[in-house]
Each structure stands twice: as structure tokens, then as C-alpha cells.
C-alpha atoms as a PDB file:
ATOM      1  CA  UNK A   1    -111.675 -56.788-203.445  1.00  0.00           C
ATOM      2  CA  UNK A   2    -111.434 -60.088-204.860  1.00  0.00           C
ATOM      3  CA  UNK A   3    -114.682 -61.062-204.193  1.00  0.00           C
ATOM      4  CA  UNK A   4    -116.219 -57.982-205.694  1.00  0.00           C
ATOM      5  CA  UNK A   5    -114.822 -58.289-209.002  1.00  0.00           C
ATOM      6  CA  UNK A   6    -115.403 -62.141-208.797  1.00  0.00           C
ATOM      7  CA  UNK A   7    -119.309 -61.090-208.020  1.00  0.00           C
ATOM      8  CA  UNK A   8    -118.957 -58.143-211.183  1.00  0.00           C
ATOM      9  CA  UNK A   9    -117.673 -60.743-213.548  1.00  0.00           C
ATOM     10  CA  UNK A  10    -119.905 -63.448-213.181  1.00  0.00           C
ATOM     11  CA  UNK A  11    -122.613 -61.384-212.698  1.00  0.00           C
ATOM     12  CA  UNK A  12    -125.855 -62.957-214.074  1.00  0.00           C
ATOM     13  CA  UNK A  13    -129.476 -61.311-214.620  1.00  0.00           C
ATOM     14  CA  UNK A  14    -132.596 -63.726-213.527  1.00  0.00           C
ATOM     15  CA  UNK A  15    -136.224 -63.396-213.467  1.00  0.00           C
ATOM     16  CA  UNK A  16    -135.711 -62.965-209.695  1.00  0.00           C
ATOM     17  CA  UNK A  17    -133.497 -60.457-209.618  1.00  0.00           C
ATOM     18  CA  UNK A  18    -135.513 -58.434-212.251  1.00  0.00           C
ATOM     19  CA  UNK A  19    -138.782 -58.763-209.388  1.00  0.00           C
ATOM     20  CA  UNK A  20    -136.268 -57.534-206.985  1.00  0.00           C
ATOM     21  CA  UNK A  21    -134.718 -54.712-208.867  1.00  0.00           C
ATOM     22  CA  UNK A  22    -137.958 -53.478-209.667  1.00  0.00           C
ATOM     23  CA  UNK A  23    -139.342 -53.507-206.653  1.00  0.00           C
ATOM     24  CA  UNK A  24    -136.051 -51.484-205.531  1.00  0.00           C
ATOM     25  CA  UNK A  25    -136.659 -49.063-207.986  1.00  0.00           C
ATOM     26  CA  UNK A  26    -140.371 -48.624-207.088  1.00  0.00           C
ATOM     27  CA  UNK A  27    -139.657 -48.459-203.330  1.00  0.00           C
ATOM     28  CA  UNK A  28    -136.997 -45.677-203.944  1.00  0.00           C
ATOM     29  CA  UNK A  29    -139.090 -43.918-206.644  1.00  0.00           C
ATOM     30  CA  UNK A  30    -141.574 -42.817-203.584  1.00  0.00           C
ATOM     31  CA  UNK A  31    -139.259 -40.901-202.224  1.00  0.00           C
ATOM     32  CA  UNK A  32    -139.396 -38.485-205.551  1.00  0.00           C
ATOM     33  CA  UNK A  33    -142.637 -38.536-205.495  1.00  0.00           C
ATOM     34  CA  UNK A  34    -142.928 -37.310-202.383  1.00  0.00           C
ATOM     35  CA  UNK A  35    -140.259 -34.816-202.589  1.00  0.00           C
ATOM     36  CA  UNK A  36    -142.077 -33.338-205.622  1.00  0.00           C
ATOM     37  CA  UNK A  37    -145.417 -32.996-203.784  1.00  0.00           C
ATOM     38  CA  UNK A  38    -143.873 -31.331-201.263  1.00  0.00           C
ATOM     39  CA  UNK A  39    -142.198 -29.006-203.158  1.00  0.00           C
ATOM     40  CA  UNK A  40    -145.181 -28.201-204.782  1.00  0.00           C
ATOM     41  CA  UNK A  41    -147.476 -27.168-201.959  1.00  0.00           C
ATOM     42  CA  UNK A  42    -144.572 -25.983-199.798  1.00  0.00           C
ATOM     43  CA  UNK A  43    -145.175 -28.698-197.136  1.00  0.00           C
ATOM     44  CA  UNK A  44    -144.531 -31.741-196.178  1.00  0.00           C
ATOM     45  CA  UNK A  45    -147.430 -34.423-198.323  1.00  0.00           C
ATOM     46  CA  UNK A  46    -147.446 -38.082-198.494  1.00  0.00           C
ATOM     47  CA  UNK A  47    -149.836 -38.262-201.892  1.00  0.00           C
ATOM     48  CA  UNK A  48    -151.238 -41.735-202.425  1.00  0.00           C
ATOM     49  CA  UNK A  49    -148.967 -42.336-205.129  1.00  0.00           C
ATOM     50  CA  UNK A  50    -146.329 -42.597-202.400  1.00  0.00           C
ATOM     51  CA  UNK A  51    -148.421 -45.218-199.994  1.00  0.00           C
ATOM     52  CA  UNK A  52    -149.025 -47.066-203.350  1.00  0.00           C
ATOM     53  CA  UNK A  53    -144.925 -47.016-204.635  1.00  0.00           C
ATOM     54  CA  UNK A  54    -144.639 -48.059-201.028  1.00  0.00           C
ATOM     55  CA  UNK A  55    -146.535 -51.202-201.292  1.00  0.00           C
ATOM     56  CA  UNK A  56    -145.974 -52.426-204.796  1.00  0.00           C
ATOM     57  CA  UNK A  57    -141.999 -52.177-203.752  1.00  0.00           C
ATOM     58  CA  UNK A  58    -142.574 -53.862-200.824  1.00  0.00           C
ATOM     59  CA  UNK A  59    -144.873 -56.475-202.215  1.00  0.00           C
ATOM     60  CA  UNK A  60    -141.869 -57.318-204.808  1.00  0.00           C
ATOM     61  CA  UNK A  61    -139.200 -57.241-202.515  1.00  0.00           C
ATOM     62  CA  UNK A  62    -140.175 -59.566-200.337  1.00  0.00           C
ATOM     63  CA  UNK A  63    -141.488 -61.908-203.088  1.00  0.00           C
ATOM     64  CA  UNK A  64    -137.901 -61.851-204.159  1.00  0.00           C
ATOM     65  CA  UNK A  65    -136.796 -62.319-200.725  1.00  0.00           C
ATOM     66  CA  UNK A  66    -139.028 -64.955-199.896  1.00  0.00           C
ATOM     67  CA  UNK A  67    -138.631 -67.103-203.560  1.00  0.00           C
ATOM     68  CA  UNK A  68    -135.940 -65.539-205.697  1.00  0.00           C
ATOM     69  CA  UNK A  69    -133.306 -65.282-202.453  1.00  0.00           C
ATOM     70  CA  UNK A  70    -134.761 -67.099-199.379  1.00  0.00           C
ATOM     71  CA  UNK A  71    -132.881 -64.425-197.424  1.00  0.00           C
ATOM     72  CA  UNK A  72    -134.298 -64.219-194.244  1.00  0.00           C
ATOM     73  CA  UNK A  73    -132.838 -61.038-193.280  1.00  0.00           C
ATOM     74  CA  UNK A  74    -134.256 -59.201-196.424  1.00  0.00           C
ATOM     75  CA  UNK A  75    -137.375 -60.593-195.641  1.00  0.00           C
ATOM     76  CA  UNK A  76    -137.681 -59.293-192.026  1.00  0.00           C
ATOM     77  CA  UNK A  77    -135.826 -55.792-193.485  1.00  0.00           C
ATOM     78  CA  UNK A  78    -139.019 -55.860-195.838  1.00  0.00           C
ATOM     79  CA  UNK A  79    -141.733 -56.873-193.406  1.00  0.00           C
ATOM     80  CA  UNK A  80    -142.569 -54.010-191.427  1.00  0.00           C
ATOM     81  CA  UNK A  81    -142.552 -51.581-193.707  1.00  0.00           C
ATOM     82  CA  UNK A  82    -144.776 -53.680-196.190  1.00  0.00           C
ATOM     83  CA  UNK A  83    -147.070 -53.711-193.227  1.00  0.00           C
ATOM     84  CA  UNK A  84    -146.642 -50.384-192.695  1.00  0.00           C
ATOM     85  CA  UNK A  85    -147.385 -49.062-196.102  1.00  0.00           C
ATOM     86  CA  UNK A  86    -150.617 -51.224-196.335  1.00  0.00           C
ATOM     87  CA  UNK A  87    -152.035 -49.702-193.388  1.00  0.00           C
ATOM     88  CA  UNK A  88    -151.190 -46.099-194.087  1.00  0.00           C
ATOM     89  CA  UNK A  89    -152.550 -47.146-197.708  1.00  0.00           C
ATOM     90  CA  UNK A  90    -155.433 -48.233-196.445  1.00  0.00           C
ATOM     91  CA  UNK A  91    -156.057 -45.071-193.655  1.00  0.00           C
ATOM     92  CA  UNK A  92    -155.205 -42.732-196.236  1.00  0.00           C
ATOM     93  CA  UNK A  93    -158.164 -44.065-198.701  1.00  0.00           C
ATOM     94  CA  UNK A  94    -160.516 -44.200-196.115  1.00  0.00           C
ATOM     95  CA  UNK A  95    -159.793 -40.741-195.149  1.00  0.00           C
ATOM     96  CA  UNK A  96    -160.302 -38.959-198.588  1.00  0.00           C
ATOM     97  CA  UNK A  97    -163.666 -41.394-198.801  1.00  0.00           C
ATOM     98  CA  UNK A  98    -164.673 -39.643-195.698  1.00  0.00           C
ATOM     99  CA  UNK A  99    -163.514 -36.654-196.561  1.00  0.00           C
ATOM    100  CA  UNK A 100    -166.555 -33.979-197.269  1.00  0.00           C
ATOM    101  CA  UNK A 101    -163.753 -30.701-198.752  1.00  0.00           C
ATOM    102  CA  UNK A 102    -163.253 -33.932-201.630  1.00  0.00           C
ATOM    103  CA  UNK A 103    -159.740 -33.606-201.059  1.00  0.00           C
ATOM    104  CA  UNK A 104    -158.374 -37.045-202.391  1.00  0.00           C
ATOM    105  CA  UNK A 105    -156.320 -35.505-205.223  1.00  0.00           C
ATOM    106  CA  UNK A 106    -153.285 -35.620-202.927  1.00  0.00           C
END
């Protein structure tokens, strides 16, 4: 308990830990986009806007990882699905390029 309030009361705001918020906040913002997709066509939908939260979050957090922390377990928690989200990113633009109905709205 100690060390909780000790961490509340000295508690100090840097450029870092602005990257890293934000990139918290986009990360987790995905998930409302996605939830409001899908309750809008009554399915499941990952739009692009989610593959693109997913990425720009990712991208941030391990920039703050990586120079803000050097915390090499938020790194590696940040790795794979940074790689993740630039591949489905990527496979999900090629798809509505190739795709002849012109669905790439979603």
C-alpha cells in the first residue's frame, strides 16, 4: 500500500508517458470501434479503422517501451501484436483493392 500512494504522490507526467498513454488509449479505442461495427451490421466486422487503431497503438507503445521505459517485457507484450496488426492491415487493404462488389467501406 505504501508503495502505491508513494507512486500516486510523486506521480509525474513526461513526454514519454504522454506517447505511451496515447498509444493506450488508441489501442483500447479499437475495441469500440469494433464493437460499434458490429452492432451495426449484426455481425462480427473488423473495419479498417480497427487494423489502423491497432497499429498506431502499437507503434506508440512500443516506442515508449523501447525509449521512454526500456522495459523489455512491454516491449515483447507489444511485439506480436504490432506485427500482427500490420499484417492484417496490410491483407485487409489488399483485399478491398481486389475486391470487384467495391466493398472497402468496412
Amino acid at each position: 500500500m505504501e508503495h502505491i500512494l508513494h507512486a500516486l504522490t510523486n506521480y509525474e507526467i513526461t513526454p514519454w508517458k504522454v506517447v505511451g498513454y496515447l498509444g493506450m488509449v488508441l489501442f483500447t479505442s479499437r475495441w469500440f470501434v469494433q464493437l460499434y461495427y458490429t452492432r451495426k451490421f449484426k455481425r462480427v466486422v473488423m473495419p479498417l479503422m480497427f487494423w489502423v487503431l491497432s497499429v498506431c497503438g502499437s507503434v506508440l507503445l512500443l516506442a515508449y517501451f523501447i525509449f521512454g521505459k526500456n522495459d523489455s517485457v512491454g516491449i515483447l507484450a507489444n511485439l506480436f501484436p504490432a506485427f500482427v496488426a500490420v499484417y492484417n492491415l496490410v491483407t485487409h487493404l489488399r483485399h478491398h483493392k481486389h475486391d470487384p462488389a467495391g466493398n472497402a467501406a468496412v
